[in-house]
Protein backbone atom coordinates (compact mmCIF):
# COMPACT_ATOMS: atom_id res chain seq x y z
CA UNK A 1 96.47 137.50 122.11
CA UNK A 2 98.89 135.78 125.08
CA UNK A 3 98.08 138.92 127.06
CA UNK A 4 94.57 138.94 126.40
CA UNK A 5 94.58 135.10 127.56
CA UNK A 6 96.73 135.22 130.58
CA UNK A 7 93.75 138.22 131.55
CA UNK A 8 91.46 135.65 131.25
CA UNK A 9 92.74 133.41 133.21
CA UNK A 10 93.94 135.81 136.00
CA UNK A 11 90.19 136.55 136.26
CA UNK A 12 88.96 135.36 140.20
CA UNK A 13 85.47 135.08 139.17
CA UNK A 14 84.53 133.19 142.54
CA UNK A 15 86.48 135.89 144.50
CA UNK A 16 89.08 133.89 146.24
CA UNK A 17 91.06 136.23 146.17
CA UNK A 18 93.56 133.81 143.70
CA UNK A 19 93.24 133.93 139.94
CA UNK A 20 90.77 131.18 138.36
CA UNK A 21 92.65 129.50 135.84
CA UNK A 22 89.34 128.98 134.27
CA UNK A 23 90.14 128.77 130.72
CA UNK A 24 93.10 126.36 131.48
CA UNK A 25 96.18 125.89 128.52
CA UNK A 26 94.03 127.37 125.83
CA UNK A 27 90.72 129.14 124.19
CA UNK A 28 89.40 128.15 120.72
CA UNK A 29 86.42 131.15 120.66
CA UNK A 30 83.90 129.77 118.15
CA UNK A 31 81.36 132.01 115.44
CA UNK A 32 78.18 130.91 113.81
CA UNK A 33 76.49 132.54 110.76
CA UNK A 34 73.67 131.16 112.36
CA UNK A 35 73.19 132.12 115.87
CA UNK A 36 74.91 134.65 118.26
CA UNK A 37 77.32 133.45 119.87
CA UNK A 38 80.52 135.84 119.76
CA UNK A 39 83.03 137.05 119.92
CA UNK A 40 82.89 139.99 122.03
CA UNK A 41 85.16 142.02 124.03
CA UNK A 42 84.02 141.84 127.66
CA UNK A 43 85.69 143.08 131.32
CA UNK A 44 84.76 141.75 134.58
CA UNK A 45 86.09 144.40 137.28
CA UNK A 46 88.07 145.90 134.76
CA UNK A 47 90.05 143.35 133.32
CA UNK A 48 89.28 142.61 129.48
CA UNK A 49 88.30 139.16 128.52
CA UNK A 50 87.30 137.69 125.17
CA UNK A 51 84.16 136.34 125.53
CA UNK A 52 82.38 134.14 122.74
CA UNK A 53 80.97 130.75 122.89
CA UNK A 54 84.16 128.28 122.63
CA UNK A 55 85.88 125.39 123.03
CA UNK A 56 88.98 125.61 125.96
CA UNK A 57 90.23 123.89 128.91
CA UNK A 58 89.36 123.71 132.52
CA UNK A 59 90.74 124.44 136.03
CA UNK A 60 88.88 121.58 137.12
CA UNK A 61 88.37 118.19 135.38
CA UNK A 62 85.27 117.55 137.48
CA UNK A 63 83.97 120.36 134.88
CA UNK A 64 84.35 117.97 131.87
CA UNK A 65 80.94 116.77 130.90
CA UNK A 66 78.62 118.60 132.75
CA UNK A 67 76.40 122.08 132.13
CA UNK A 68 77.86 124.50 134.16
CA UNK A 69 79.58 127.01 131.67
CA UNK A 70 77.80 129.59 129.40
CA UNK A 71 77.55 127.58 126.76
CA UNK A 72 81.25 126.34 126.48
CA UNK A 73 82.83 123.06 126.03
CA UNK A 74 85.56 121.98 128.57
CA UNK A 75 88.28 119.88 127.50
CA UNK A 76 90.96 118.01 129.71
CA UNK A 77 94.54 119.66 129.19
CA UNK A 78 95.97 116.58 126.82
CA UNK A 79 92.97 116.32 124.59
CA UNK A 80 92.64 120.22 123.56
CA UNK A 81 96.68 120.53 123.04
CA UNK A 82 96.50 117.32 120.57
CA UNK A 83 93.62 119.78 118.55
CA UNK A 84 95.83 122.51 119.12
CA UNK A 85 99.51 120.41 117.33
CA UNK A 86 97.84 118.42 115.11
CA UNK A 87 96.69 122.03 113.53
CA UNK A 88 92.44 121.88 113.64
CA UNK A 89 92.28 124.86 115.31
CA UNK A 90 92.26 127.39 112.34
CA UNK A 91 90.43 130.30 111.65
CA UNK A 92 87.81 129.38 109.15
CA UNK A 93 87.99 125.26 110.26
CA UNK A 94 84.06 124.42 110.76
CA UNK A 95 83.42 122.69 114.34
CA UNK A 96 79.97 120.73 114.35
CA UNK A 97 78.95 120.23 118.06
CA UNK A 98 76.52 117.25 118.35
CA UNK A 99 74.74 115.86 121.76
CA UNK A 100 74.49 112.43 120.13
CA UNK A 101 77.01 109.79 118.91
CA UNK A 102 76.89 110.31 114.74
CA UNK A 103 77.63 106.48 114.47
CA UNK A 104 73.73 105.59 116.30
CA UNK A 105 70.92 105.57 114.41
């Protein structure tokens, strides 16, 4: 899995000539009974990726917040390692992803 994520990251999907970084320290892939949404075994110009629908940080901060990812959600660098030590990200642990503040009614 360490290989399979340093792959990912050594991806240059704007073709810079530099690997992207994109997925930053980690990559929680998510799964839904419900919808599609992964995982899948992917390569972009030969170079296997895990691709799935997922939680995982960014290259850029500037990323945080806003819709420009297929579907994933960005995290900076010190919140996703506190998910990853404090032991949420396990398989089977169910992830609810909500647009709206729960506490407003």
């Amino acid at each position: 899995m360490e290989r399979l994520f340093n792959n990912m990251n050594a991806i240059d999907f704007n073709k810079d000539g530099k690997p992207d970084d994109a997925y930053g320290a980690a990559y929680i892939g998510l799964d839904s009974d419900e919808s599609i949404t992964g995982p899948k075994m992917k390569y972009y110009n030969g170079m296997p990726y895990w691709f799935s629908i997922a939680i995982h940080g960014t290259n850029d901060e500037a990323n945080i917040g806003k819709a420009n990812s297929g579907g994933c959600i960005h995290l900076r660098k010190d919140d996703l390692e506190r998910i990853l030590n404090a032991g949420f990200a396990k398989i089977g642990t169910k992830v609810t992803i909500s647009d709206s503040d729960p506490d407003i009614h």
